[in-house]
C-alpha atoms as a PDB file:
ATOM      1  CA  UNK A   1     -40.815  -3.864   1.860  1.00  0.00           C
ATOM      2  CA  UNK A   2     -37.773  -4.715   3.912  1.00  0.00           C
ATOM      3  CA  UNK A   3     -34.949  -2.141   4.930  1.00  0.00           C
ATOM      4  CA  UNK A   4     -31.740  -3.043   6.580  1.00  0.00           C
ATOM      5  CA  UNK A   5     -29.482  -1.217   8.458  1.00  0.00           C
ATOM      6  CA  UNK A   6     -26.090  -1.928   8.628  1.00  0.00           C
ATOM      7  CA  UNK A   7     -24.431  -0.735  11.494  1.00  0.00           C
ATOM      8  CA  UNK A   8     -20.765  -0.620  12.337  1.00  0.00           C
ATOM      9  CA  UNK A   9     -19.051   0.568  14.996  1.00  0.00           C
ATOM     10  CA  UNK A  10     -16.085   1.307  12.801  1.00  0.00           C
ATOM     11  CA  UNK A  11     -16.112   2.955   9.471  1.00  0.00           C
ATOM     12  CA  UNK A  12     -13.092   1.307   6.634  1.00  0.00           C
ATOM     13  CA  UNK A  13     -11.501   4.683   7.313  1.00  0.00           C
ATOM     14  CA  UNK A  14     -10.941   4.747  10.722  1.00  0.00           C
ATOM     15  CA  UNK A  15     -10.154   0.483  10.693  1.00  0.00           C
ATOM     16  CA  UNK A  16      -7.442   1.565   8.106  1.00  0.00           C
ATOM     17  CA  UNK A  17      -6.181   4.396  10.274  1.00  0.00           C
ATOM     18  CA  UNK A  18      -6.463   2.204  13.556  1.00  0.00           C
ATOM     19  CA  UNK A  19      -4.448  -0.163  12.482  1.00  0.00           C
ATOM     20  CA  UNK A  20      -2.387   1.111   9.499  1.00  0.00           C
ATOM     21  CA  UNK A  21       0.625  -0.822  10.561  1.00  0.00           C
ATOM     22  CA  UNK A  22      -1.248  -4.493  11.003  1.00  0.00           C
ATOM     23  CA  UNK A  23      -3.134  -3.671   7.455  1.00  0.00           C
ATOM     24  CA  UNK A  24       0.702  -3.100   6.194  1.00  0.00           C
ATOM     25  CA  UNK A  25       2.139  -6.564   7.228  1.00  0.00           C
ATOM     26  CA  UNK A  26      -0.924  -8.114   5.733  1.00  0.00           C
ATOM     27  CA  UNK A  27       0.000  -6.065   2.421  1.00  0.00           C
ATOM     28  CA  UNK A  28       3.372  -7.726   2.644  1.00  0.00           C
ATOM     29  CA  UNK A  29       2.355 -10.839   2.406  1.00  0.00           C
ATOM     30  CA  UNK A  30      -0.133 -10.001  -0.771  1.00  0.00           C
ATOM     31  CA  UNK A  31       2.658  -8.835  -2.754  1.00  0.00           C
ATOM     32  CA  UNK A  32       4.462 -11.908  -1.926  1.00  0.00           C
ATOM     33  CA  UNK A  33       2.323 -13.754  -3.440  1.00  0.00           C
ATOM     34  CA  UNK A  34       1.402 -15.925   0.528  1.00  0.00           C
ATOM     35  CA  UNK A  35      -2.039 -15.017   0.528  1.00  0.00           C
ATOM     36  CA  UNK A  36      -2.571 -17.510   3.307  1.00  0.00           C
ATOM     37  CA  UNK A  37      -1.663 -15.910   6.205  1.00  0.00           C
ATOM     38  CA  UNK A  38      -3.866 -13.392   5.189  1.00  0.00           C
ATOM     39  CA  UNK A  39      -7.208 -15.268   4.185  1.00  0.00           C
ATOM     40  CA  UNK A  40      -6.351 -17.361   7.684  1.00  0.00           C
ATOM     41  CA  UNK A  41      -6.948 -13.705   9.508  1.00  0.00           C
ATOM     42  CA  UNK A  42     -10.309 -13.119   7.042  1.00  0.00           C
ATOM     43  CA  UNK A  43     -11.537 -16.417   7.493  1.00  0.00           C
ATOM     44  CA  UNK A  44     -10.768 -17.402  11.415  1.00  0.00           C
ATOM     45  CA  UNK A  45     -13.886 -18.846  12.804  1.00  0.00           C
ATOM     46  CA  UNK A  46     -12.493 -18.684  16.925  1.00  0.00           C
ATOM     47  CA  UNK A  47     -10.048 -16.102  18.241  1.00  0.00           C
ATOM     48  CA  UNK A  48      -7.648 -18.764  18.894  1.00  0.00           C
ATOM     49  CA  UNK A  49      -7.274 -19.083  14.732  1.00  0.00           C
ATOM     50  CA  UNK A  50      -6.939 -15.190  14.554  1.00  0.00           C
ATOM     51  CA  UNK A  51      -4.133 -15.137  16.997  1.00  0.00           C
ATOM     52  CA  UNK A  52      -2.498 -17.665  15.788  1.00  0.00           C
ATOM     53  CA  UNK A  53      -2.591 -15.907  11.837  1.00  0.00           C
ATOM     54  CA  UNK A  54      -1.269 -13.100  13.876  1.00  0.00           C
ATOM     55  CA  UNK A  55       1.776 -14.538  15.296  1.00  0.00           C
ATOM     56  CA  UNK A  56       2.482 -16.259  12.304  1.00  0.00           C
ATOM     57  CA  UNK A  57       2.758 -13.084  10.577  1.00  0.00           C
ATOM     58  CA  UNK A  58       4.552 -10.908  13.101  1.00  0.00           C
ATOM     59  CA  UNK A  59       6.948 -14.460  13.339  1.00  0.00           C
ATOM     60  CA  UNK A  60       7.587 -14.444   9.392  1.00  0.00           C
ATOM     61  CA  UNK A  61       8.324 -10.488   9.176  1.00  0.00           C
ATOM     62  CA  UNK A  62      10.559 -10.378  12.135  1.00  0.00           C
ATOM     63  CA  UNK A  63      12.928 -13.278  10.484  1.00  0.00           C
ATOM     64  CA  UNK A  64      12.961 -11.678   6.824  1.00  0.00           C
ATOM     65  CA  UNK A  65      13.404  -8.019   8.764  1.00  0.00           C
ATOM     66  CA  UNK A  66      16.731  -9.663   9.979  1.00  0.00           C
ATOM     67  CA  UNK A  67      18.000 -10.689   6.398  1.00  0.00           C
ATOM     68  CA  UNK A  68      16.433  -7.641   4.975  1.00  0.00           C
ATOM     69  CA  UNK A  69      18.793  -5.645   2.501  1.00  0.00           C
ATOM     70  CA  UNK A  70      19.039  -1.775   1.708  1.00  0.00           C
ATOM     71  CA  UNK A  71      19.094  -1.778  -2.165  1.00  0.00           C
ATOM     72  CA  UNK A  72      18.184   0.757  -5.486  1.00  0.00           C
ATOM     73  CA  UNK A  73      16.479  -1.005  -7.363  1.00  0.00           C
ATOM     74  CA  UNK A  74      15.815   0.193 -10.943  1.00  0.00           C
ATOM     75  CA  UNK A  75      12.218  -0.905 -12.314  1.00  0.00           C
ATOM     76  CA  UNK A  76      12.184  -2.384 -15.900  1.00  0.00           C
ATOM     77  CA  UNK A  77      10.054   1.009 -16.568  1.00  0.00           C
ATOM     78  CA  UNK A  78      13.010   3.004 -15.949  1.00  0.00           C
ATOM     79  CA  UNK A  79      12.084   4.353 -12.379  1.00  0.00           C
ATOM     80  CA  UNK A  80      14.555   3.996  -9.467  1.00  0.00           C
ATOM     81  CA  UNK A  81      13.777   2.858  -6.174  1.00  0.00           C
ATOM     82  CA  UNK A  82      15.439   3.460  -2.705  1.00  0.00           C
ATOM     83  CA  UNK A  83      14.322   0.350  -0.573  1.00  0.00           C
ATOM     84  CA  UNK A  84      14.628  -1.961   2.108  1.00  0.00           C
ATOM     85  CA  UNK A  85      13.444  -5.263   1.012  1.00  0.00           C
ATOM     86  CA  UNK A  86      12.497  -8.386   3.372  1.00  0.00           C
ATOM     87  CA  UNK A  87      12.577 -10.446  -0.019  1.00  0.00           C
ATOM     88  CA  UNK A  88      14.662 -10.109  -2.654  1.00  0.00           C
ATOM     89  CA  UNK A  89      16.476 -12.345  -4.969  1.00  0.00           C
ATOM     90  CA  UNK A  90      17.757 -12.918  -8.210  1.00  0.00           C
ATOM     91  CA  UNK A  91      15.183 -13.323 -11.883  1.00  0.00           C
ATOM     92  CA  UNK A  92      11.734 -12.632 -11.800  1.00  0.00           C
ATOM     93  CA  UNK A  93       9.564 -12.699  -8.439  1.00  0.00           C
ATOM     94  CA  UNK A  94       7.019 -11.288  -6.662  1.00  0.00           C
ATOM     95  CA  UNK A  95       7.160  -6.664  -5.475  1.00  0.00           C
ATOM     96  CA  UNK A  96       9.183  -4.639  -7.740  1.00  0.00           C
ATOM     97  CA  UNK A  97      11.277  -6.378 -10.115  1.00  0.00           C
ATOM     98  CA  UNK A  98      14.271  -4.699 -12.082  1.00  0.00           C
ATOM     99  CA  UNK A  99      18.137  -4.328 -11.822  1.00  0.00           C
ATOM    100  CA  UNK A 100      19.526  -3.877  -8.866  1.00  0.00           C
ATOM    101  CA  UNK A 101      21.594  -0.665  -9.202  1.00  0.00           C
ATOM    102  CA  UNK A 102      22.970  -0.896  -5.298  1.00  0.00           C
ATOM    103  CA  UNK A 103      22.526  -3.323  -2.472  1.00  0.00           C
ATOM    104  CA  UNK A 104      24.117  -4.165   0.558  1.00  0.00           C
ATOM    105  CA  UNK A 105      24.175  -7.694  -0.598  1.00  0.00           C
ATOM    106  CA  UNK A 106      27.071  -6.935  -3.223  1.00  0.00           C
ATOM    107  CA  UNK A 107      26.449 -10.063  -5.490  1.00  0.00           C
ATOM    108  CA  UNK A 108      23.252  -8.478  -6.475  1.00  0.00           C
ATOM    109  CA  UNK A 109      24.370  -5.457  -7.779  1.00  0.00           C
ATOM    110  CA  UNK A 110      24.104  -5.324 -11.755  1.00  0.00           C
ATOM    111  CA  UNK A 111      21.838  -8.310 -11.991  1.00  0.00           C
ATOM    112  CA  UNK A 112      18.465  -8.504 -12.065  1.00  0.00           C
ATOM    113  CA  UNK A 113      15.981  -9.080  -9.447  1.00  0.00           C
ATOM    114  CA  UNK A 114      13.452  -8.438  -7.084  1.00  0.00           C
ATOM    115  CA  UNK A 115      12.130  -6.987  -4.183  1.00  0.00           C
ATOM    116  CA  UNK A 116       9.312  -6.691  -1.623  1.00  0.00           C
ATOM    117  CA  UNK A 117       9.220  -4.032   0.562  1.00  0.00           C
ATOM    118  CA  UNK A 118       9.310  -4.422   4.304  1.00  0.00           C
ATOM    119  CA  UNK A 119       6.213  -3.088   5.525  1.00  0.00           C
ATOM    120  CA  UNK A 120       5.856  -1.265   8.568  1.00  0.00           C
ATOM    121  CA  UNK A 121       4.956  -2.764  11.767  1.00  0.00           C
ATOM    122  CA  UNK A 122       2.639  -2.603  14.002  1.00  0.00           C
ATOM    123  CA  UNK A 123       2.779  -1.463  17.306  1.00  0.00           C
ATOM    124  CA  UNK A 124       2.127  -2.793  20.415  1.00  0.00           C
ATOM    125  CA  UNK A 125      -0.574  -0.828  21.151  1.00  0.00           C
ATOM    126  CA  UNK A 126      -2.201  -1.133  17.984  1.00  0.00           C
ATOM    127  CA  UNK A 127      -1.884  -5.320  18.605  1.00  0.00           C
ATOM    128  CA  UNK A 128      -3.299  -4.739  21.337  1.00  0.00           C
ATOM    129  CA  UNK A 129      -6.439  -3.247  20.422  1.00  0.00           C
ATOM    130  CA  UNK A 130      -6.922  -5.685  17.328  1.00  0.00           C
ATOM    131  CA  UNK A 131      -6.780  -8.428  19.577  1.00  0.00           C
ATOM    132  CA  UNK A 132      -9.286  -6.848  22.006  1.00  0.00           C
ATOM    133  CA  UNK A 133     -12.219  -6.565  19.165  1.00  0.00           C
ATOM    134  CA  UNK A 134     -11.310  -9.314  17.336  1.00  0.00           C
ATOM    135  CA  UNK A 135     -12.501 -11.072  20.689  1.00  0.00           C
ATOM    136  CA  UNK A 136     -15.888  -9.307  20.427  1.00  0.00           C
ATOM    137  CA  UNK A 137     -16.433  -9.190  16.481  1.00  0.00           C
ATOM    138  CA  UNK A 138     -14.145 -11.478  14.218  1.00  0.00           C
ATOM    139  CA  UNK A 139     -14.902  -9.823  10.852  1.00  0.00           C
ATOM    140  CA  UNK A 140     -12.619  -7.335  12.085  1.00  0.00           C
ATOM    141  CA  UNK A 141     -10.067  -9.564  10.712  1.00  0.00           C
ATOM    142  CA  UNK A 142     -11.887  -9.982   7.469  1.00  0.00           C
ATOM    143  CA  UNK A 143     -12.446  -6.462   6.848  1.00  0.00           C
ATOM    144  CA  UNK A 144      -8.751  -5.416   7.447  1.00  0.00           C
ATOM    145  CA  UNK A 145      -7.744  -8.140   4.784  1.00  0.00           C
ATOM    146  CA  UNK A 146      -9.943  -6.057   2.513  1.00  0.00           C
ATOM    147  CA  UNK A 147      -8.325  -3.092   3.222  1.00  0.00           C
ATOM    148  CA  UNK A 148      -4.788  -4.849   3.000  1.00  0.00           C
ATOM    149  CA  UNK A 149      -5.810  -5.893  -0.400  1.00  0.00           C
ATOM    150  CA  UNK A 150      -6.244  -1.770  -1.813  1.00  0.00           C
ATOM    151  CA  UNK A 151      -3.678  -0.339   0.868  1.00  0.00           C
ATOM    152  CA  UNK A 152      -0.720   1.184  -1.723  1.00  0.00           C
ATOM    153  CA  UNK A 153       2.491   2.284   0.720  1.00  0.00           C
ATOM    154  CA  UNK A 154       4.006   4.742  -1.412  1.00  0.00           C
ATOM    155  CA  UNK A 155       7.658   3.795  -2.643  1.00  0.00           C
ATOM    156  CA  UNK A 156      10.629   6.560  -2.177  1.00  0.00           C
ATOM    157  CA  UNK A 157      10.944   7.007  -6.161  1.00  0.00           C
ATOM    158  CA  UNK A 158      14.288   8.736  -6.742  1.00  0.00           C
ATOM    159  CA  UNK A 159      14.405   9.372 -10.375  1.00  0.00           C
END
């Protein structure tokens, strides 16, 4: 009979607490529907590939956080939302779709639309340490991609 032990230095908890803000970003980009910054980060087979999924990311979120809008957005179920959403537009698309009931973007107001969420951000420090054991153990990456896929940020519901 064979047994097998897994060991892991981490358990999904503490990887998901560790590095809430990285696992975040990578939720981003799920609900947006570009699942391939994410699978590169799951699937890099050097560090150089990691890092490189990484700045792509951080690169991406930091130019949509600069054309990111404040907006209500009222779901097609009839719940409002108070957001700040990296992507947005007009029709049907990807995060919460619905009629925009306020936006800073004025032409949006009344029409119907979407929006993704920003997510939060990492921090430096939290960078940091990713990159440090994704140098000693790359399915790191892969198991915060799992997590990304599950992770639910709660959205300010205001009716």
């Amino acid at each position: 009979m064979v047994s097998y032990v897994i060991s892991s230095e981490f358990k999904e908890t503490d990887l998901q607490e560790k590095y809430r803000g990285v696992i975040s970003m990578l939720r981003f980009f799920i609900d947006d529907r570009r699942y391939s910054i994410v699978d590169r980060l799951a699937f890099a087979l050097s560090i150089e590939s990691a890092e490189t999924s990484l700045l792509e990311a951080l690169r991406v979120i930091s130019a949509l956080m600069e054309r990111s809008i404040n907006a209500v957005i009222k779901s097609k179920t009839g719940k409002e939302y108070r957001v700040t959403c990296c992507d947005y537009g007009e029709g049907d698309g990807p995060g919460i779709n619905g009629e925009f009931v306020s936006a800073d973007k004025k032409e949006l107001v009344g029409k119907g639309g979407y929006c993704v969420p920003c997510p939060i951000m990492p921090t430096r420090e939290e960078l940091n340490e990713l990159l440090k054991e994704l140098r000693n153990d790359l399915t790191i990456g892969r198991r915060i991609a799992i997590l990304a896929y599950g992770f639910r940020e709660k959205k300010e519901e205001i009716s």
